[in-house]
N, C-alpha and C. Protein backbone atom coordinates (compact mmCIF):
# COMPACT_ATOMS: atom_id res chain seq x y z
N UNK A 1 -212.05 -118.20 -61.56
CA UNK A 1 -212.10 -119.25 -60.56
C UNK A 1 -212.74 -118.73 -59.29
N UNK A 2 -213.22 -119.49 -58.68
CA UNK A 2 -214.17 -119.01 -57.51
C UNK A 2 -213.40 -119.77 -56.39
N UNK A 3 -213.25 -119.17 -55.15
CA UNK A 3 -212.82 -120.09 -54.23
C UNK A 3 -213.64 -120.26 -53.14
N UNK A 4 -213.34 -121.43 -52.25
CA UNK A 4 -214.22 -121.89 -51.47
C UNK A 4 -213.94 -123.53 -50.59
N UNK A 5 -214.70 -124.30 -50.25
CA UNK A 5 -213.93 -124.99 -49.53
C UNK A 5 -214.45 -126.38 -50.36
N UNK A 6 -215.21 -126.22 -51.59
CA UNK A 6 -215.17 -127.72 -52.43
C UNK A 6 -214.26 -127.60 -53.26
N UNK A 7 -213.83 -128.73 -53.71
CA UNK A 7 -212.69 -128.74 -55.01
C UNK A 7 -213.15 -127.66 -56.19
N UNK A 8 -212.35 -127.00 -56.13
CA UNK A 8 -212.31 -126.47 -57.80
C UNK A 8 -211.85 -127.20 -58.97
N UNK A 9 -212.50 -127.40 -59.98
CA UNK A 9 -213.10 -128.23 -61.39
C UNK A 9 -212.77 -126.87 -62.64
N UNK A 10 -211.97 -127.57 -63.22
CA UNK A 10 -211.73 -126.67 -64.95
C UNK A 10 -211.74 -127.66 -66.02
N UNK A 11 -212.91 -127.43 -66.61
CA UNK A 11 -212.85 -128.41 -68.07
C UNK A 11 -211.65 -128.09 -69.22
N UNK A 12 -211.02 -128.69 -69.60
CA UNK A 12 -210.41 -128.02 -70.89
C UNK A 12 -209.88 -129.77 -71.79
N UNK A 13 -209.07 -129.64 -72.35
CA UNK A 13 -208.64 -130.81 -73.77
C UNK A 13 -207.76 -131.41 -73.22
N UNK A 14 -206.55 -130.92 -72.49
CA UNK A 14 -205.13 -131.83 -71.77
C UNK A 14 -206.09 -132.65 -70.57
N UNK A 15 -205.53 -133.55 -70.23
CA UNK A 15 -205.66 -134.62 -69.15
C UNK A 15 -204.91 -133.92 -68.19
N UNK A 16 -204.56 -132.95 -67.58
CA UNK A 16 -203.69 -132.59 -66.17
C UNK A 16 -204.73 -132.76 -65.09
N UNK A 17 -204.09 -133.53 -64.01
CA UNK A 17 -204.92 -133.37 -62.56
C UNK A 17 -204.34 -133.26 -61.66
N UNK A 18 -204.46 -132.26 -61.38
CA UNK A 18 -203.91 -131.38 -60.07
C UNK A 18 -204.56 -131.56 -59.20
N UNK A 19 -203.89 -131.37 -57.83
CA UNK A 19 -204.85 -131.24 -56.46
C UNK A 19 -203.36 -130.46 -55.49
N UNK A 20 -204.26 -129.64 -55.07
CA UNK A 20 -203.12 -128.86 -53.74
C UNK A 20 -203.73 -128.74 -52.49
N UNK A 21 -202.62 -129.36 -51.92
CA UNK A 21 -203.75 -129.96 -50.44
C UNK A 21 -202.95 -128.78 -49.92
N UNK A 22 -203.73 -128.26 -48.80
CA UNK A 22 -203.08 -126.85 -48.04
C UNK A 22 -204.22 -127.02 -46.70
N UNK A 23 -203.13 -126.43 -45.59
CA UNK A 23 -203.87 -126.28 -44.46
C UNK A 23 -204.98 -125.35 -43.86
N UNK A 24 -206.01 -125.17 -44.29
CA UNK A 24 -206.56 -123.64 -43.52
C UNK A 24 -206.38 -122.44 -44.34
N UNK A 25 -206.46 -121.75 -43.85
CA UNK A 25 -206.28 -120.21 -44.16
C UNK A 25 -205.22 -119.03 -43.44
N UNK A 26 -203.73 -120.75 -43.83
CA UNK A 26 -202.65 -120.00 -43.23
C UNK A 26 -201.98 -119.11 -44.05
N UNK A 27 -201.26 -118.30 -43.87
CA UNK A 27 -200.21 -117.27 -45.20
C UNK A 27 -199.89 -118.54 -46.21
N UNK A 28 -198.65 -119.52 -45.90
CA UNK A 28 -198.31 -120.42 -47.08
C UNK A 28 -199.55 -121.16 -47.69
N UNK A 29 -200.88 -120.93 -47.24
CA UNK A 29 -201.85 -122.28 -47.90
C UNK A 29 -202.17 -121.05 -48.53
N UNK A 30 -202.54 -119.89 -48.34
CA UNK A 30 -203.15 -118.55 -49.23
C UNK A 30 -201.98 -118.19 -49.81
N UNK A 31 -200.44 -118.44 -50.23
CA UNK A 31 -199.85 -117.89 -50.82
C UNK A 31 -200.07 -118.92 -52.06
N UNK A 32 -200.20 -120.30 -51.58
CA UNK A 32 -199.88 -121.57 -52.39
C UNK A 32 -201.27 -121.65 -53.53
N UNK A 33 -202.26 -121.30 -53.15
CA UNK A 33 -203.62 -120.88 -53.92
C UNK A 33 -203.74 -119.48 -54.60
N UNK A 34 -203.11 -118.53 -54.15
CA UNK A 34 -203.24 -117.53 -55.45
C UNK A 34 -202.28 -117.65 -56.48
N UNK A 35 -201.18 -118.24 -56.10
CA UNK A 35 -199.68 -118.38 -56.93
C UNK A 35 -200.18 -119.82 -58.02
N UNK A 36 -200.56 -120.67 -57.29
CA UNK A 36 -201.29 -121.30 -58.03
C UNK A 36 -202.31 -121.01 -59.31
N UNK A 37 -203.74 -120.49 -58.53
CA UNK A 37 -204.06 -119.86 -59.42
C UNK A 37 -203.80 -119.07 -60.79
N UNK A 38 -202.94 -118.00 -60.51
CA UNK A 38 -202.11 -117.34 -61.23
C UNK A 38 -201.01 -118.20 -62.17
N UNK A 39 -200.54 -118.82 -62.09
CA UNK A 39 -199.86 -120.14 -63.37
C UNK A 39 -201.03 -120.49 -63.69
N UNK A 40 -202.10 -121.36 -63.64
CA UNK A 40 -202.69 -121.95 -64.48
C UNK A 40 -204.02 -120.78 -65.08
N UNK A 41 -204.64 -119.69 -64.62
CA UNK A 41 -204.50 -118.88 -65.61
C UNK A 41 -203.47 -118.03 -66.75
N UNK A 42 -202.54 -117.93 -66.44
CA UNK A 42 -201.35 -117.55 -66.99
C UNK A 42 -201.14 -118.34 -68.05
N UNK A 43 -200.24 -119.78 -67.49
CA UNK A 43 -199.80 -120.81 -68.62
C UNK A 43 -200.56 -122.03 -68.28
N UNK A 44 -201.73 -122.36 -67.65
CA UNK A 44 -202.30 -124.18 -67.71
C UNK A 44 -204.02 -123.23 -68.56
N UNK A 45 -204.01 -123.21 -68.85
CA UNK A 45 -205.79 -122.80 -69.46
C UNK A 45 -206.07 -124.00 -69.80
N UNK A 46 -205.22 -124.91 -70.03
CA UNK A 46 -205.49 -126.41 -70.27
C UNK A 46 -205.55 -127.44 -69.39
N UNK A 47 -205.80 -127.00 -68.33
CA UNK A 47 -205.94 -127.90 -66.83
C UNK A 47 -206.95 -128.59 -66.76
N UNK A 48 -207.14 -130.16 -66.83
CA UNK A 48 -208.78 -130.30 -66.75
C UNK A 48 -209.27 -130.38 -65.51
N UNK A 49 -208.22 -131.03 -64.98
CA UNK A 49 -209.30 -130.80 -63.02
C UNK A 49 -208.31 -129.92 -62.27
N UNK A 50 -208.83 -129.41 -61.67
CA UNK A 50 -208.03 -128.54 -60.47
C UNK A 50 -208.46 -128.61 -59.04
N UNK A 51 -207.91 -129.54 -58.14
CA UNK A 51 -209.25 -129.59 -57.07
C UNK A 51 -207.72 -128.80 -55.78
N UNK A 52 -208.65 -128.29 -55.13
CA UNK A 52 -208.12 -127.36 -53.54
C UNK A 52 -208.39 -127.71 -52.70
N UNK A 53 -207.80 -129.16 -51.87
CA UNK A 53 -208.38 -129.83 -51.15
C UNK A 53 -207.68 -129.45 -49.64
N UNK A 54 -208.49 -128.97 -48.45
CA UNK A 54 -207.89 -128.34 -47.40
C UNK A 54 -208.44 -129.63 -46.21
N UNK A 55 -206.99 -130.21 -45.81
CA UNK A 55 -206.71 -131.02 -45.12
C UNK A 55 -207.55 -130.73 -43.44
N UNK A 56 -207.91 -129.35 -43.03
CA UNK A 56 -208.47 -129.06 -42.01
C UNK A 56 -210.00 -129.49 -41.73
N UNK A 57 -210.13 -129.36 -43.36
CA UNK A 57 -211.85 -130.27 -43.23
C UNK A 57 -211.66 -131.40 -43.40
N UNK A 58 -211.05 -132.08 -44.26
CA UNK A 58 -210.85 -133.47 -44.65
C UNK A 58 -209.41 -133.86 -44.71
N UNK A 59 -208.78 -134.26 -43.35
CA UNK A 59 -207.70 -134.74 -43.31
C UNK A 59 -207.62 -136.10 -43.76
N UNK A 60 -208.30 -137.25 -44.04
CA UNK A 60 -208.43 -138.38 -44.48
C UNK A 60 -207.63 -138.81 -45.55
N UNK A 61 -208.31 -137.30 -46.73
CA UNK A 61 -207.51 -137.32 -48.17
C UNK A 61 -206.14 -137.24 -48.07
N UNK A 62 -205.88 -137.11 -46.93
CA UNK A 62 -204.15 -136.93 -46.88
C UNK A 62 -203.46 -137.99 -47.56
N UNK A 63 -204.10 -139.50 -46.98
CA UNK A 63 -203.76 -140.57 -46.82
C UNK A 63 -203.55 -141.31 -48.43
N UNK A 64 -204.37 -140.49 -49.38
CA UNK A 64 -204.23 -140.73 -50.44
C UNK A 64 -202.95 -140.87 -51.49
N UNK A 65 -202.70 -139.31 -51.23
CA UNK A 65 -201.81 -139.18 -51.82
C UNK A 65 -200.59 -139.03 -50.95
N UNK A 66 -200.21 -139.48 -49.66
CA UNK A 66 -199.21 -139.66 -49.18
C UNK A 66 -198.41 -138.35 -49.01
N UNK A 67 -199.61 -137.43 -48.49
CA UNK A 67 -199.01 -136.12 -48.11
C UNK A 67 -198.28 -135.70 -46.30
N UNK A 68 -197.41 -135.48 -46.35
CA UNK A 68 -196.24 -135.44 -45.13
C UNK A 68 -196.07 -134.05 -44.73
N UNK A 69 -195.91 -133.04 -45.90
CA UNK A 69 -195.66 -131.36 -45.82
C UNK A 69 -197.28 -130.64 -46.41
N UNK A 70 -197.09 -129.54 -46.06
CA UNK A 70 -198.57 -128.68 -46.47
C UNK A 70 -197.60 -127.44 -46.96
N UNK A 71 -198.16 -126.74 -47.96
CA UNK A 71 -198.76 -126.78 -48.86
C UNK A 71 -198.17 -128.45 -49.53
N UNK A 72 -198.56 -128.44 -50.20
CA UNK A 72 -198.15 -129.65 -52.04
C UNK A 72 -199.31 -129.81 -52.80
N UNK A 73 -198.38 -129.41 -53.74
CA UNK A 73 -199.37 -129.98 -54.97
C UNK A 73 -198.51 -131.09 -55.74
N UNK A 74 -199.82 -131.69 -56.17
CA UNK A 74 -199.51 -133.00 -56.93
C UNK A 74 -200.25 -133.22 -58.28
N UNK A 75 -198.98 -133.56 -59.49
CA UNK A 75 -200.07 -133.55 -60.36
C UNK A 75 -200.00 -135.13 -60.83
N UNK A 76 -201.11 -135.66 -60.63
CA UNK A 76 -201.66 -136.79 -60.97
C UNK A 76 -201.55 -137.05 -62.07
N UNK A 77 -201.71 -136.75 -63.30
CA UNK A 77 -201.97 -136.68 -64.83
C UNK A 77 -201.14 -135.81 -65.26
N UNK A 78 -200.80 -135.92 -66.25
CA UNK A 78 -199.91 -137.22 -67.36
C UNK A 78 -199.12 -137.53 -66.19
N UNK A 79 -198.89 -138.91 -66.10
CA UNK A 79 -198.37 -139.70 -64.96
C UNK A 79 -196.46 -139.41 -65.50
N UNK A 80 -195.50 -139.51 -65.27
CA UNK A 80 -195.37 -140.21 -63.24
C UNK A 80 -195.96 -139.42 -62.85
N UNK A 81 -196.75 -139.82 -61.37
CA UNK A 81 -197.05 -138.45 -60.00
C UNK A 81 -195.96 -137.66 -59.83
N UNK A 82 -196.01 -136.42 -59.34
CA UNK A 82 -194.92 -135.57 -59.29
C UNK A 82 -195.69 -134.43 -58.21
N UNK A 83 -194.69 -134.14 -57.18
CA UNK A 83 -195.14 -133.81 -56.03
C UNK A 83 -193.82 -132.63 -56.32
N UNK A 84 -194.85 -130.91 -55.71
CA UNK A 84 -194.18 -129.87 -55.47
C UNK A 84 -194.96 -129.57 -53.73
N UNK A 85 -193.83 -129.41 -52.96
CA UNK A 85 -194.27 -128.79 -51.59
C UNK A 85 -193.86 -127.14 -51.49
N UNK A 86 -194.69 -126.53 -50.59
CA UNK A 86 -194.41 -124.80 -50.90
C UNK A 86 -195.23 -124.19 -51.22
N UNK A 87 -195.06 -123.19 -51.65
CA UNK A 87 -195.53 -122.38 -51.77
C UNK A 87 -196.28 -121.62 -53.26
N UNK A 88 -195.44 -122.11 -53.89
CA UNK A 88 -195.32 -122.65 -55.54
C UNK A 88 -194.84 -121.08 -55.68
N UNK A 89 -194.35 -120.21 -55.16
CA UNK A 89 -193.83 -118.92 -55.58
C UNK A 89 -192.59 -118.46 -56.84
N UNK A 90 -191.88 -119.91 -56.84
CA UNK A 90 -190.98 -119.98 -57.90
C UNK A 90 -192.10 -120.35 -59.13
N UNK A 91 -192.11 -119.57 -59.81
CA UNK A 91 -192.96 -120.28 -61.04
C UNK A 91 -192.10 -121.02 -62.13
N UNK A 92 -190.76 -120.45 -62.49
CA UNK A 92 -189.92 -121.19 -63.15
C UNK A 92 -190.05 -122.70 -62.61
N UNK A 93 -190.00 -123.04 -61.37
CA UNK A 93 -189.80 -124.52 -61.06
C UNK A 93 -191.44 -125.31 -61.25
N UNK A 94 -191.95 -124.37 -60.52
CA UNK A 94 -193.40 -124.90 -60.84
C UNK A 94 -193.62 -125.23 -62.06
N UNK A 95 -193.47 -124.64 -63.52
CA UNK A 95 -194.20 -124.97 -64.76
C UNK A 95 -193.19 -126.13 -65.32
N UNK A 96 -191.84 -126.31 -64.53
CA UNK A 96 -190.63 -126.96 -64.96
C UNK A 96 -191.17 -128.67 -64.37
N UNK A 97 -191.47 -128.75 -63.49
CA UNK A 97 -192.04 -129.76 -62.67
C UNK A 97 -193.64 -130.15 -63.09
N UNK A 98 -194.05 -129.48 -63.54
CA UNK A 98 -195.57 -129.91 -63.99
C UNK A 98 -195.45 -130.20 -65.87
N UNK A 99 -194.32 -130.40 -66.07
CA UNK A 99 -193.86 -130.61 -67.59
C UNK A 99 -194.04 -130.02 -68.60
N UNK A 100 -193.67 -128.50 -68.02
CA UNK A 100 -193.53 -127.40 -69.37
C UNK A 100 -192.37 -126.81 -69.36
N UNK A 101 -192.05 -126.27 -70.95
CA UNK A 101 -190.89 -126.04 -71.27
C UNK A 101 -190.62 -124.60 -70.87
N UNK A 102 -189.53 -123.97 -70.29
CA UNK A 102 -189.31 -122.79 -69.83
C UNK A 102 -188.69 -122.31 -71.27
N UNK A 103 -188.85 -121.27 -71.02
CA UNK A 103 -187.70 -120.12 -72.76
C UNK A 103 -187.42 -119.12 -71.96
N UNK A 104 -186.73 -118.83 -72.48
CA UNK A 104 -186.03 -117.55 -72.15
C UNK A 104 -186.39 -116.36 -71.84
N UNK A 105 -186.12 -115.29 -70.85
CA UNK A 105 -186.59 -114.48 -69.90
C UNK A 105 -188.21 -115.06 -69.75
N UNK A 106 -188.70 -114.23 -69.91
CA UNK A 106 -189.91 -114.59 -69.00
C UNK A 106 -191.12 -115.24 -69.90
N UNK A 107 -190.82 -115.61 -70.86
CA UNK A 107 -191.89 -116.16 -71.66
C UNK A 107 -191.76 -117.56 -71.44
N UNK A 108 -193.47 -118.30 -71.45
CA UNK A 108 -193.23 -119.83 -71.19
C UNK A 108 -194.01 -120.37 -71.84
N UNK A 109 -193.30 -121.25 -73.46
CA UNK A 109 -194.31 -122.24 -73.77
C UNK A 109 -194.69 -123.62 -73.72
N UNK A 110 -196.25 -123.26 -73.80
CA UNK A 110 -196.34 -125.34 -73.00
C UNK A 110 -195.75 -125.97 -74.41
N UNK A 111 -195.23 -127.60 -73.91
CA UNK A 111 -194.65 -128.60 -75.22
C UNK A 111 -195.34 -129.09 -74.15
N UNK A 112 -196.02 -130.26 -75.09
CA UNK A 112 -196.53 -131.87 -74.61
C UNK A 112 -195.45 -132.69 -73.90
N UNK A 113 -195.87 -132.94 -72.77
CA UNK A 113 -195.08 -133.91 -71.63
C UNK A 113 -194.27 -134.85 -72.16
N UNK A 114 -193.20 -135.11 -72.07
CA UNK A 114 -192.30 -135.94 -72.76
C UNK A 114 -191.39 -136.62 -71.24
N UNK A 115 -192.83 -138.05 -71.72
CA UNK A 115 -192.54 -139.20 -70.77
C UNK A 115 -190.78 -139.61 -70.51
N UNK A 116 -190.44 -139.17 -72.29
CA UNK A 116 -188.93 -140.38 -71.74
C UNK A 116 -188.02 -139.58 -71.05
N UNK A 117 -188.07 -138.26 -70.86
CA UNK A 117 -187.21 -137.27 -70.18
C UNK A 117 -187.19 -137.70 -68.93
N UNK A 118 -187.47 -138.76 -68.24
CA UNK A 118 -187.92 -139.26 -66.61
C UNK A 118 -187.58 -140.31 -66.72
């Protein structure tokens, strides 16, 4: 992944769409983008969009998704919307909230999103 200040784009087969709006190039918006990063190389290789949208250039997009706190990410796809604010440093909650199944100690495998659990 390359970073920079246009959205970052990952083709793959799952429908996930992510976006993590973060402020600048504060500690929590640079903690919230490598920690990020790091899960979806780790466990999303199946992410199809990934966009890093920094509210300091384009505060507008805020308005979209009804962002209030910085960092958050939101994943758009497979619906409901589901909003994490932070830092995303817990990864247990992070992959728990973006609808993957946690196992035991530290291994995590993805299961397909299971709408009726919500």
């Amino acid at each position: 992944m390359i970073m920079n200040n246009n959205p970052l784009s990952i083709t793959a087969d799952i429908n996930y769409d992510l976006r993590l709006y973060v402020a600048g190039k504060t500690l929590k918006s640079l903690s919230a983008i490598t920690n990020l990063k790091r899960i979806c190389e780790t466990h999303l290789a199946e992410v199809s969009i990934l966009n890093i949208i920094d509210l300091v250039d384009t505060p507008q997009l805020a308005a979209e998704d009804q962002i209030f706190a910085l960092p958050t990410l939101v994943r758009r796809m497979p619906t409901p919307i589901k909003k994490i604010i932070g830092d995303l440093s817990n990864e247990a909650r992070v992959l728990e909230s973006l609808g993957l199944q946690v196992r035991s100690g530290d291994n995590y495998e993805k299961e397909p999103f299971n709408r009726s659990r919500i």
